[in-house]
N, C-alpha and C. Protein backbone atom coordinates (compact mmCIF):
# COMPACT_ATOMS: atom_id res chain seq x y z
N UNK A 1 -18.51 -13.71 12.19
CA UNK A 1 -18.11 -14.98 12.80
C UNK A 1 -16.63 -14.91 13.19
N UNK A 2 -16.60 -15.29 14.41
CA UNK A 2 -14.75 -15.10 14.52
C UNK A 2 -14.32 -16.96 14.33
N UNK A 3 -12.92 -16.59 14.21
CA UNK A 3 -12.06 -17.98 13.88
C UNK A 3 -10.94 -17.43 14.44
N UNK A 4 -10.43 -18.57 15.30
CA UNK A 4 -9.17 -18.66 16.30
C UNK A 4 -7.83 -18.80 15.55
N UNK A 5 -6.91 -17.73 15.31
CA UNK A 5 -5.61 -18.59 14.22
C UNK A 5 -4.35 -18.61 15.50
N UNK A 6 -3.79 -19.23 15.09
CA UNK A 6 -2.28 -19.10 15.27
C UNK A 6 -1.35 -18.15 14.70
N UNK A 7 -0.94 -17.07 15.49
CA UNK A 7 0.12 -16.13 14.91
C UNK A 7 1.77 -16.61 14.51
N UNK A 8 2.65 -16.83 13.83
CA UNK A 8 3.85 -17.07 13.91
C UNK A 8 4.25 -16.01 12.98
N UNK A 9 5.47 -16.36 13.18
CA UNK A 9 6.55 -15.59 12.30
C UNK A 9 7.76 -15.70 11.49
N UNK A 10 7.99 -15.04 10.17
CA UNK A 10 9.08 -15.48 9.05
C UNK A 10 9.38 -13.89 8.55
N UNK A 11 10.52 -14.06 8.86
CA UNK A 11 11.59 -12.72 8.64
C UNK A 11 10.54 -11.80 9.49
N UNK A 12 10.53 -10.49 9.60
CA UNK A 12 9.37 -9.80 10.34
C UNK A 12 8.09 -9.53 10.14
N UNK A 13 7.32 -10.57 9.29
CA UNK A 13 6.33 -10.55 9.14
C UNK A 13 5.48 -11.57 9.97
N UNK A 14 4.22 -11.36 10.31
CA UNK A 14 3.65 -12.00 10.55
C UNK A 14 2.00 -12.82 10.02
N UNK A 15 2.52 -14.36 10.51
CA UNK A 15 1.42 -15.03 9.26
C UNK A 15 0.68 -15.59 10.22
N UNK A 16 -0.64 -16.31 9.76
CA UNK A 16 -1.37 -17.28 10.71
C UNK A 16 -2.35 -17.94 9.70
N UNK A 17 -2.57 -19.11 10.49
CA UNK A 17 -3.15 -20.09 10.01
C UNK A 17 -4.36 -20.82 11.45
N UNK A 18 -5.24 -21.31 10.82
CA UNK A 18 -6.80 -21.52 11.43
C UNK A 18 -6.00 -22.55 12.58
N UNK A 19 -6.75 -22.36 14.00
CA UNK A 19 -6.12 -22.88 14.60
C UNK A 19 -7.02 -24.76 14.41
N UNK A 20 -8.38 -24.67 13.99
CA UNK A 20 -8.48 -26.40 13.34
C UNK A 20 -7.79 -27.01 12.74
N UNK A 21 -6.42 -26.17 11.95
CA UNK A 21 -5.91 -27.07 11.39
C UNK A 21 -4.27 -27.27 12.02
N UNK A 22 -4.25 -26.81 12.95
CA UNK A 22 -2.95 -27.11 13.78
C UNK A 22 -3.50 -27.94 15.04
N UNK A 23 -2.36 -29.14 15.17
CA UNK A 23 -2.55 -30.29 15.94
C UNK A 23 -1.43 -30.21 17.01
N UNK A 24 -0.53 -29.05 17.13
CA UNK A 24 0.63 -28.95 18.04
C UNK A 24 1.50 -28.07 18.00
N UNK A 25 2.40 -27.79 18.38
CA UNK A 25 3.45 -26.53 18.42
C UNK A 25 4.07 -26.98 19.32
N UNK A 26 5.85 -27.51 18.42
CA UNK A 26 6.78 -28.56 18.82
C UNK A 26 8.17 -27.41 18.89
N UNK A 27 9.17 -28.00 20.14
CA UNK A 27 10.43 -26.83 20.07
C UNK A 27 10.98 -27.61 18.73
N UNK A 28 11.79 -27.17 18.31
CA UNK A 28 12.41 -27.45 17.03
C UNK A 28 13.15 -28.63 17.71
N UNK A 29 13.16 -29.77 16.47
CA UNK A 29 14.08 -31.40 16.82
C UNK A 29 14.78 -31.84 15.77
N UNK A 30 15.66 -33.20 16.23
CA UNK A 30 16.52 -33.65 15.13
C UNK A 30 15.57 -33.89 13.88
N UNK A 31 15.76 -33.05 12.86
CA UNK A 31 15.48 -33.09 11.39
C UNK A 31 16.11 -34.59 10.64
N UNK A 32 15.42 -35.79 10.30
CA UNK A 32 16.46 -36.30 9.45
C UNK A 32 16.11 -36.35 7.67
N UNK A 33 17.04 -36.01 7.29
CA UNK A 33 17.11 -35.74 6.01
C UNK A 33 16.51 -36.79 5.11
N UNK A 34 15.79 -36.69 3.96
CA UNK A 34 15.36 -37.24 3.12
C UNK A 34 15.50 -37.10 1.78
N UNK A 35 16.44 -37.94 0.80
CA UNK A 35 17.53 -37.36 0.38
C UNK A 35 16.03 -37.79 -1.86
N UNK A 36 16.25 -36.57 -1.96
CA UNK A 36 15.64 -36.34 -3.70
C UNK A 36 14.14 -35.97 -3.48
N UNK A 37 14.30 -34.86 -2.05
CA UNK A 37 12.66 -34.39 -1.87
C UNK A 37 13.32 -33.14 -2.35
N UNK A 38 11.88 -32.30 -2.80
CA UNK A 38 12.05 -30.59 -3.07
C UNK A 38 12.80 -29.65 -2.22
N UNK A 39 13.49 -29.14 -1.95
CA UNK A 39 14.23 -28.11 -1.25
C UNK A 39 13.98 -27.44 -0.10
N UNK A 40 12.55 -27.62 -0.06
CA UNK A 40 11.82 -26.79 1.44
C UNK A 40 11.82 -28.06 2.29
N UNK A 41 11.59 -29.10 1.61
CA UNK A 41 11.31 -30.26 2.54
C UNK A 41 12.60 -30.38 3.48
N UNK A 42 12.52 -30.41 4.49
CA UNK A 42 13.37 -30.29 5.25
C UNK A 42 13.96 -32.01 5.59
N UNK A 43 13.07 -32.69 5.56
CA UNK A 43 13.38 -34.05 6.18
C UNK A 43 12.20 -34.65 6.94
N UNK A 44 12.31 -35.24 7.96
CA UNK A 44 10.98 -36.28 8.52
C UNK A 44 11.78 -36.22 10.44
N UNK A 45 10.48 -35.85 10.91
CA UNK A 45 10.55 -36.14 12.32
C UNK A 45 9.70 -37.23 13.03
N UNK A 46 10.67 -38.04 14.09
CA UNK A 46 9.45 -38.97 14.84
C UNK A 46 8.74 -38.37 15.73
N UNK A 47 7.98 -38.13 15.51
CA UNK A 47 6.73 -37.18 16.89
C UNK A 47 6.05 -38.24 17.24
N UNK A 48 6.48 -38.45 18.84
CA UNK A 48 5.10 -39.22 19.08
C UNK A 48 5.32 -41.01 18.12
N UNK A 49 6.15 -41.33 17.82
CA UNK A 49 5.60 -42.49 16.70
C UNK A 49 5.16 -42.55 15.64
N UNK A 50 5.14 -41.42 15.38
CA UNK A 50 4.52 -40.98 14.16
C UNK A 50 5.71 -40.51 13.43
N UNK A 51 5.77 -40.98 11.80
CA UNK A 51 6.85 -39.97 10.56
C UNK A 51 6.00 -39.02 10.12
N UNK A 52 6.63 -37.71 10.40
CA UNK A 52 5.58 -36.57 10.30
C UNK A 52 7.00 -35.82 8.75
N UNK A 53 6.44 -35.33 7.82
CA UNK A 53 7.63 -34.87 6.96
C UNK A 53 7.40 -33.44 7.34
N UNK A 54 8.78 -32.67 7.19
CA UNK A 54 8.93 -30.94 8.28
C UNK A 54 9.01 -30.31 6.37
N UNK A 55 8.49 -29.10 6.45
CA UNK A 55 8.74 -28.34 5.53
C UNK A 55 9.16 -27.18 6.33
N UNK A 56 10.23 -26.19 5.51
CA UNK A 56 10.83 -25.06 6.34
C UNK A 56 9.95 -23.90 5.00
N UNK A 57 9.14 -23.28 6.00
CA UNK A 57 8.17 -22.49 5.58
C UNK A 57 9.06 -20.75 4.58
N UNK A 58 10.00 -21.00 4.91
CA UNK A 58 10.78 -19.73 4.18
C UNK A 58 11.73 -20.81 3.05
N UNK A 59 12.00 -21.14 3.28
CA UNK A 59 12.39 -21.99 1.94
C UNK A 59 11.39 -21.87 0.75
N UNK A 60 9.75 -22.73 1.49
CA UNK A 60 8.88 -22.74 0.36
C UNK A 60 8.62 -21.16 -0.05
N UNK A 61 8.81 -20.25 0.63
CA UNK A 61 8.80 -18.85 0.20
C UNK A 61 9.54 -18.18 -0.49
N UNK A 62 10.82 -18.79 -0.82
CA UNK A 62 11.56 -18.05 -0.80
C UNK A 62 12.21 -17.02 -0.49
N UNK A 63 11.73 -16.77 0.99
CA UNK A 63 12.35 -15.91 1.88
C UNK A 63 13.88 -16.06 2.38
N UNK A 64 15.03 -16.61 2.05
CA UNK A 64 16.13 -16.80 2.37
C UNK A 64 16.11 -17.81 3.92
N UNK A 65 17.14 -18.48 3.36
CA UNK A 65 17.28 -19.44 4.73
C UNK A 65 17.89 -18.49 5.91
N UNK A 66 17.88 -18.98 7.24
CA UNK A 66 17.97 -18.32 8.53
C UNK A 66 18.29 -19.33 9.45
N UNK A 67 19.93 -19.37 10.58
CA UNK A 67 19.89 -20.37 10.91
C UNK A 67 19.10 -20.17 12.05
N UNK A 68 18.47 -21.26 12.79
CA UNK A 68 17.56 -21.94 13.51
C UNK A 68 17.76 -21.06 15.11
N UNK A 69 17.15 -21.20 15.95
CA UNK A 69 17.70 -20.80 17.15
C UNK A 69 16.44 -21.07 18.40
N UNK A 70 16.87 -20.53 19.41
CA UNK A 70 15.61 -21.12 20.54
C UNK A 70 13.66 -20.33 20.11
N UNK A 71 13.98 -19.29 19.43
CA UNK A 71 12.49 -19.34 19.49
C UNK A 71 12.02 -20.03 18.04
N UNK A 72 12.72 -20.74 17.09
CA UNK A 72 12.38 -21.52 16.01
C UNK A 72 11.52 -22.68 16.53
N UNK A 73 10.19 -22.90 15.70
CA UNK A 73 9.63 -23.86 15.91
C UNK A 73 8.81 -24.45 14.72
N UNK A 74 8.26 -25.64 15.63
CA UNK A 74 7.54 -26.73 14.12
C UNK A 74 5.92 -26.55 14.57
N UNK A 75 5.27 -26.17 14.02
CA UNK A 75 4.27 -26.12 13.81
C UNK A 75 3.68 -27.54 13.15
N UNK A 76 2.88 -28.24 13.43
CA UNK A 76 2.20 -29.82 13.00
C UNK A 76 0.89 -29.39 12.71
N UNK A 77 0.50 -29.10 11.35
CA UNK A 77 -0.94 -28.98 10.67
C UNK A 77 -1.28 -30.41 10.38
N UNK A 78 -2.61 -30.07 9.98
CA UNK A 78 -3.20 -31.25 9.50
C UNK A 78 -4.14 -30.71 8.37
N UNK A 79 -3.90 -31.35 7.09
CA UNK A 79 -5.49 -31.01 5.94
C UNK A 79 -5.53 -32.71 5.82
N UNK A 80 -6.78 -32.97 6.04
CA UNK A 80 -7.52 -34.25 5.59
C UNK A 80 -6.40 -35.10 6.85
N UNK A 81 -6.37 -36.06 6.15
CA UNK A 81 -5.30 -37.13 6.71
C UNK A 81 -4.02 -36.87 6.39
N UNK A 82 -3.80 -35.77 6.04
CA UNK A 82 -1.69 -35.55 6.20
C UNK A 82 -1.61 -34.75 7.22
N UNK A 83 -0.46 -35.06 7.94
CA UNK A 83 0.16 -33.84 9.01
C UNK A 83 1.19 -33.96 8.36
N UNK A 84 2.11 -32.61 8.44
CA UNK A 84 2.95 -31.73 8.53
C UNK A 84 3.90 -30.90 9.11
N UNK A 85 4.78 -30.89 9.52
CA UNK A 85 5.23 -30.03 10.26
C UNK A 85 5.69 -28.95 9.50
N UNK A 86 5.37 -27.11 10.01
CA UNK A 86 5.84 -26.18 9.97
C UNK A 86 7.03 -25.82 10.42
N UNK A 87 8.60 -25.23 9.68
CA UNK A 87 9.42 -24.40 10.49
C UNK A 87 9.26 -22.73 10.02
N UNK A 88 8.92 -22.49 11.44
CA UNK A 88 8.83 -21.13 11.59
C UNK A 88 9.94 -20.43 12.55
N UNK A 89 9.74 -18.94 12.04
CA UNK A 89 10.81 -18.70 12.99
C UNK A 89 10.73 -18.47 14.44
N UNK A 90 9.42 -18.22 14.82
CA UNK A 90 8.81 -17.83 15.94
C UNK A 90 7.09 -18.68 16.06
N UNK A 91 6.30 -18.57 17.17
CA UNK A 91 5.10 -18.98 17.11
C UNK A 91 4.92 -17.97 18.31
N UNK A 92 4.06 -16.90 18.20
CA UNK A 92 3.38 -15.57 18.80
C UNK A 92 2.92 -16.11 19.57
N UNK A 93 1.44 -16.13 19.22
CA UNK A 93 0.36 -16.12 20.04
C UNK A 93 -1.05 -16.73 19.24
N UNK A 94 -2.03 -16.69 20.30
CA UNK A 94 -3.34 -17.27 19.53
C UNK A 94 -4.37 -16.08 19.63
N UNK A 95 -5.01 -15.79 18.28
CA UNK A 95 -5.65 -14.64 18.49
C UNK A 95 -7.24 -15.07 18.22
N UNK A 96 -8.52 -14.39 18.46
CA UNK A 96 -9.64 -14.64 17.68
C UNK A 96 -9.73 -13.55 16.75
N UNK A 97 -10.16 -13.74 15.67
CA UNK A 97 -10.37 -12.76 14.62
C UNK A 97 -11.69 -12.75 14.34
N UNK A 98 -12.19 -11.78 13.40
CA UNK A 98 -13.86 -11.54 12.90
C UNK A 98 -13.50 -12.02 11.55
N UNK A 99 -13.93 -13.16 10.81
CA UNK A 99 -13.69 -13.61 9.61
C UNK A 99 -14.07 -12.49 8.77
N UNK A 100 -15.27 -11.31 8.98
CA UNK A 100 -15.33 -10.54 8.00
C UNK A 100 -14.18 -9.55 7.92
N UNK A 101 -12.74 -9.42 8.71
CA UNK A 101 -11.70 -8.62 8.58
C UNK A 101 -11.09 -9.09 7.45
N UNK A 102 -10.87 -10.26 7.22
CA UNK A 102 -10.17 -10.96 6.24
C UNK A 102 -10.48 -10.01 4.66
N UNK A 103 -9.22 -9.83 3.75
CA UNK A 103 -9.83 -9.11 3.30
C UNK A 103 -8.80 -9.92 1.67
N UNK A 104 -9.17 -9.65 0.65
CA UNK A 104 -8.41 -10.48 -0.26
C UNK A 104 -6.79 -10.13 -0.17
N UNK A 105 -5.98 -11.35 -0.28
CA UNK A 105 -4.68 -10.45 -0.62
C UNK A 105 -4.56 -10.06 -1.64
N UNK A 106 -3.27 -9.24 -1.50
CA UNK A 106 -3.08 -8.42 -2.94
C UNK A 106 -1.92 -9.24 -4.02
N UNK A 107 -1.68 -9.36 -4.88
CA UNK A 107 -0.92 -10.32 -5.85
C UNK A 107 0.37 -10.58 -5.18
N UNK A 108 1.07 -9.84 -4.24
CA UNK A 108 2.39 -10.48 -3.74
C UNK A 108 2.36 -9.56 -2.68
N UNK A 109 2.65 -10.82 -1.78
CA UNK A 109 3.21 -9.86 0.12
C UNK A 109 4.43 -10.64 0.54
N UNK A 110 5.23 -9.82 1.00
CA UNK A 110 6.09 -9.88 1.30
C UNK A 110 6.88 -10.85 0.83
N UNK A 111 6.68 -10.82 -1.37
CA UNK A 111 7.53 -11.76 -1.70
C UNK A 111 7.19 -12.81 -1.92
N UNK A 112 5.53 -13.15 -1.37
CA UNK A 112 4.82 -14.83 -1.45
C UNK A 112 3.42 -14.41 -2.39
N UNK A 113 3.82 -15.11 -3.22
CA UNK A 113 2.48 -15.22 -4.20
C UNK A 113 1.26 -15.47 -3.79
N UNK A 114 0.35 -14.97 -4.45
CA UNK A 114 -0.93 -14.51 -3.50
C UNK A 114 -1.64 -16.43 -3.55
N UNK A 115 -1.11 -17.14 -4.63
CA UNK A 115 -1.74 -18.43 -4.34
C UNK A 115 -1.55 -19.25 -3.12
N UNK A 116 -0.55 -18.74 -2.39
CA UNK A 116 0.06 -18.88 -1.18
C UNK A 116 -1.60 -18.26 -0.28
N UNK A 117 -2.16 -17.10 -0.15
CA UNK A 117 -2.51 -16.58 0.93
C UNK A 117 -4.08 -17.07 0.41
N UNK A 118 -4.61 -16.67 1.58
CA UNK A 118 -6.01 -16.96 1.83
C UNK A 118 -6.94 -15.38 1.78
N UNK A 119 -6.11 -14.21 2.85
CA UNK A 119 -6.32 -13.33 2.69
C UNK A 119 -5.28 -12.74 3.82
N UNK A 120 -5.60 -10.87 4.35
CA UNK A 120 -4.76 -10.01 4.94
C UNK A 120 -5.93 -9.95 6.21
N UNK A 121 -5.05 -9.61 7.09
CA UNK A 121 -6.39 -8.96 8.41
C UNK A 121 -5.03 -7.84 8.73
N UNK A 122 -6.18 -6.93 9.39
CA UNK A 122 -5.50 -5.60 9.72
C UNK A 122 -6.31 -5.25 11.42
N UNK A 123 -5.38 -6.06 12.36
CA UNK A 123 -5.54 -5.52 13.75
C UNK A 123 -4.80 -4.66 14.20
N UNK A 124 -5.48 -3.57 14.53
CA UNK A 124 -4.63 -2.32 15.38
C UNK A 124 -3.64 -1.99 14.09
N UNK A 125 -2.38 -2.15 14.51
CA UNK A 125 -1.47 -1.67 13.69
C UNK A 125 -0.52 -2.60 13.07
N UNK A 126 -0.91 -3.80 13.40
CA UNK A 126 -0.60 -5.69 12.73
C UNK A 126 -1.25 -5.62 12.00
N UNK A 127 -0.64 -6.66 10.68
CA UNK A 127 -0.86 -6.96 9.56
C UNK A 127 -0.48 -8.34 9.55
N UNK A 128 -1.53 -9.57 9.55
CA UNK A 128 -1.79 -10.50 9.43
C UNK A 128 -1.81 -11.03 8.11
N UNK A 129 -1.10 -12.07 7.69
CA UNK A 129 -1.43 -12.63 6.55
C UNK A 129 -1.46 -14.12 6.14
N UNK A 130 -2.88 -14.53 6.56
CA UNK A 130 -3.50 -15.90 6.40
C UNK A 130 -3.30 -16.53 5.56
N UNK A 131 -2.42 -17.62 5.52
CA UNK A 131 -2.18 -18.75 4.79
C UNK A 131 -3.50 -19.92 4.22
N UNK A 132 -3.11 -20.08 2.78
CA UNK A 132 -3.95 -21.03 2.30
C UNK A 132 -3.63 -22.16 2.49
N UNK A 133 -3.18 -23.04 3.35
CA UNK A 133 -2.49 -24.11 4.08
C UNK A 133 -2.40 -25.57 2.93
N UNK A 134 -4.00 -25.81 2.33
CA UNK A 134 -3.77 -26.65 1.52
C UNK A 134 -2.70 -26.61 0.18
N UNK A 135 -2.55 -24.74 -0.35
CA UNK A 135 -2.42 -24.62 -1.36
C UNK A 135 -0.74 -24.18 -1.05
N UNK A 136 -0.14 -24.42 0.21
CA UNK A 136 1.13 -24.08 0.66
C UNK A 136 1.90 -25.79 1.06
N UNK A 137 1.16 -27.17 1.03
CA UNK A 137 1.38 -28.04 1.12
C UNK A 137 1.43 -29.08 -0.13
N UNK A 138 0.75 -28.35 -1.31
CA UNK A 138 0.79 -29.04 -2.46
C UNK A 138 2.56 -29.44 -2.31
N UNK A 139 2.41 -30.51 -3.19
CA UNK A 139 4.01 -31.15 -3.44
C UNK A 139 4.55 -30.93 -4.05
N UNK A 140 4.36 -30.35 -5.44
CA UNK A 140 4.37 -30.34 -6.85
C UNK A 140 5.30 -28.95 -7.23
N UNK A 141 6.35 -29.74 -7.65
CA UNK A 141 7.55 -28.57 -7.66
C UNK A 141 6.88 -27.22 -8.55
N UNK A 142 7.41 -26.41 -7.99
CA UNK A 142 6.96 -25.34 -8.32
C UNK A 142 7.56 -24.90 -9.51
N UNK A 143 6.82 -23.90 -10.18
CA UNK A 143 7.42 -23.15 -11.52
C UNK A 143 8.74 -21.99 -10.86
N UNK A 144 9.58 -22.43 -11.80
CA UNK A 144 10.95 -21.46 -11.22
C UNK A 144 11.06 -20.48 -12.30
């Protein structure tokens, strides 16, 4: 069975997530701050009329912060009734995949705990690594 993801990118890796659960792909905008949220939370954007809250996706990774620039963007998921916005550093492309490529991840990639991933795909000579989207939006400060 194939499934359509979204490719983006954080430090030189590349991640993706199901494209059902992305509702947009926004240039990066005024962030405003929201002051005694967790550290990734970046702040809240008006999209549209809508308060959408931005998480900066290497923060929640702990991949080191990176300042912002023209190919940085927000990615707007949706699980259930929350949207979200993604900052990524890049947004690729849209690929179809064969869900049977998906393959388990392994306990840590590139630094992100495997409760983070969903699984790895291995196209050509790319290395994909599928986000568990619900389990990357939990709120709940993390163990340090």
């Amino acid at each position: 069975m194939e499934i359509k993801v979204i490719v983006f990118q954080l430090n030189d890796e590349e991640y993706c997530i199901p494209v059902n659960e992305v509702r947009s792909i926004e240039k990066l905008q005024h962030i405003t701050r929201v002051p005694r949220t967790a550290p990734y939370v970046k702040g809240v954007i008006n999209l549209r009329g809508v308060v959408t809250p931005i998480i900066d996706l290497r923060i929640r990774f702990q991949l080191g912060q990176m300042s912002y620039n023209e190919n940085t963007r927000i990615i707007i998921v949706a699980i259930g009734d929350m949207e979200v916005g993604l900052v990524v550093d890049a947004a690729n492309d849209v690929i179809d995949i064969d869900s049977t490529t998906v393959e388990p991840p392994p306990e840590v990639v590139g630094g992100i705990e495997s409760d983070y991933l969903k699984g790895v795909i291995k196209i050509d000579r790319r290395l994909l690594i599928l986000l568990n989207l619900p389990r990357v939006l939990e709120m709940t400060e993390d163990k340090e």
